[in-house]
Protein backbone atom coordinates (compact mmCIF):
# COMPACT_ATOMS: atom_id res chain seq x y z
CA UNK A 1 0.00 0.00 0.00
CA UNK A 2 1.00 3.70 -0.92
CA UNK A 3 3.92 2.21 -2.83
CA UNK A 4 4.13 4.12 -6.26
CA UNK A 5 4.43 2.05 -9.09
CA UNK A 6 4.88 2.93 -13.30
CA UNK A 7 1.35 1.96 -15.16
CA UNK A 8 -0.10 2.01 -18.49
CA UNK A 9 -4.29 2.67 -18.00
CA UNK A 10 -5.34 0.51 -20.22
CA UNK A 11 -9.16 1.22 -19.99
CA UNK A 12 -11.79 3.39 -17.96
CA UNK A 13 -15.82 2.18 -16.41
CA UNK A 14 -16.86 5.07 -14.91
CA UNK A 15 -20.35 2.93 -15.31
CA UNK A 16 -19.03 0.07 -13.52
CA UNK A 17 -15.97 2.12 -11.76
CA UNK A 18 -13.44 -0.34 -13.03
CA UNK A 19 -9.85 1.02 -14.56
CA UNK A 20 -7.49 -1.89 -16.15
CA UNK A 21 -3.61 -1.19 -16.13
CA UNK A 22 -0.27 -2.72 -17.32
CA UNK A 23 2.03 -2.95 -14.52
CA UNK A 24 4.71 -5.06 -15.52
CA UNK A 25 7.56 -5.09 -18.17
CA UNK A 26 6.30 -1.69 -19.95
CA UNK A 27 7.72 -1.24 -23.26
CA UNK A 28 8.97 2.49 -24.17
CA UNK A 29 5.92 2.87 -27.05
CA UNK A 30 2.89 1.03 -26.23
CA UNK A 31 1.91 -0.28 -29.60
CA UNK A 32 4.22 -3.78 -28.05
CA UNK A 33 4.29 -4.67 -31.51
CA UNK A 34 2.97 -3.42 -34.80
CA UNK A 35 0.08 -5.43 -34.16
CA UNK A 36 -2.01 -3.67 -31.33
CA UNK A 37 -4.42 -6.25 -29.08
CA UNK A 38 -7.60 -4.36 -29.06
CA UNK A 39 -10.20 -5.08 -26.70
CA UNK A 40 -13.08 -7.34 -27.97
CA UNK A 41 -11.37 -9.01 -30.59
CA UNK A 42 -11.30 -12.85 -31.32
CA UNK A 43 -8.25 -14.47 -31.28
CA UNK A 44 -6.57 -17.83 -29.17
CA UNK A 45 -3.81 -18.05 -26.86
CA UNK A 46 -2.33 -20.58 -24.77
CA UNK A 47 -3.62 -20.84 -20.79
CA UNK A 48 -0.34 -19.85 -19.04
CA UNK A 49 -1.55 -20.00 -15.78
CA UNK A 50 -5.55 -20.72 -13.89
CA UNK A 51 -6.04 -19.03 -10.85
CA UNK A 52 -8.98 -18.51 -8.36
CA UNK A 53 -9.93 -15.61 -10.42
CA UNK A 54 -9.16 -16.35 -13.45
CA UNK A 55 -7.22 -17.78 -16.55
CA UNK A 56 -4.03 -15.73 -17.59
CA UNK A 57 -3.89 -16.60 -21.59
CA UNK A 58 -0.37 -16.07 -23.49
CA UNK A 59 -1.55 -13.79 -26.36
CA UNK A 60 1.17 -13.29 -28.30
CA UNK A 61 4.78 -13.71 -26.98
CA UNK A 62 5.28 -11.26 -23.79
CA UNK A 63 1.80 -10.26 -23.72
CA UNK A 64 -0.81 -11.75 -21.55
CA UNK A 65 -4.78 -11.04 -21.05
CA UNK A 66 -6.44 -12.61 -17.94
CA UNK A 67 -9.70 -14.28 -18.48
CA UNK A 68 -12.06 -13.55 -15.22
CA UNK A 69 -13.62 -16.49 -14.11
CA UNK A 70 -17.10 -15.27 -14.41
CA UNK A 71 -16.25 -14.81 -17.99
CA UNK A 72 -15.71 -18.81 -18.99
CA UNK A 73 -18.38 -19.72 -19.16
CA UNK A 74 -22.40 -17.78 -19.56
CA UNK A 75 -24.29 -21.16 -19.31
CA UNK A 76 -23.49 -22.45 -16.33
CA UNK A 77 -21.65 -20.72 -13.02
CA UNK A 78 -17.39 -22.01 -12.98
CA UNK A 79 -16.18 -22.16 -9.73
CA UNK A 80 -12.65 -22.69 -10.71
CA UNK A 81 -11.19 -22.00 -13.74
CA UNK A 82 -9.28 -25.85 -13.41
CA UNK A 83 -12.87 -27.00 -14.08
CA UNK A 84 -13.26 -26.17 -18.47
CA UNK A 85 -9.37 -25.33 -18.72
CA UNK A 86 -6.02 -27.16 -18.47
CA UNK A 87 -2.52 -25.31 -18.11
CA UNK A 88 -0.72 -25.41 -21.26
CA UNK A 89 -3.87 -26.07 -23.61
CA UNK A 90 -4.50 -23.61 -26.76
């Protein structure tokens, strides 16, 4: 707490009061590549890493994008995300 700490804002919810932000390994420009991720598009990844929250999903090489848990499924309610994903899988 109160630490300071160098972040990209990635998006603002005033509607929902949420703010995203990049806080690791920032990149001088932050296109990361000439290919920008933007938010809402389709694309695949591999699951790096499930936690209580979430799924982390490699993107493209040194860029993740969590996956909230709520978010795995709409159909039916995932407690964990270990229950419709496996480490490693695309």
């Amino acid at each position: 707490m109160n630490d300071e700490v160098d972040c990209v804002v990635l998006s603002v919810n005033p509607t929902e009061r949420r703010i995203s932000l990049a806080c690791g390994n920032l990149r001088p420009t932050l296109g990361y590549s000439a290919r920008q991720v933007s938010s809402g598009s389709d694309g695949r990844g591999r699951v790096r890493n499930l936690t209580e929250f979430g799924a982390f999903i490699e993107i493209e090489d040194g860029i993740d994008g969590l996956v909230h848990v709520s978010n795995l499924s709409w159909t039916t309610r995932v407690k964990h995300p270990s229950e419709v994903l496996k480490k490693g899988t695309k």
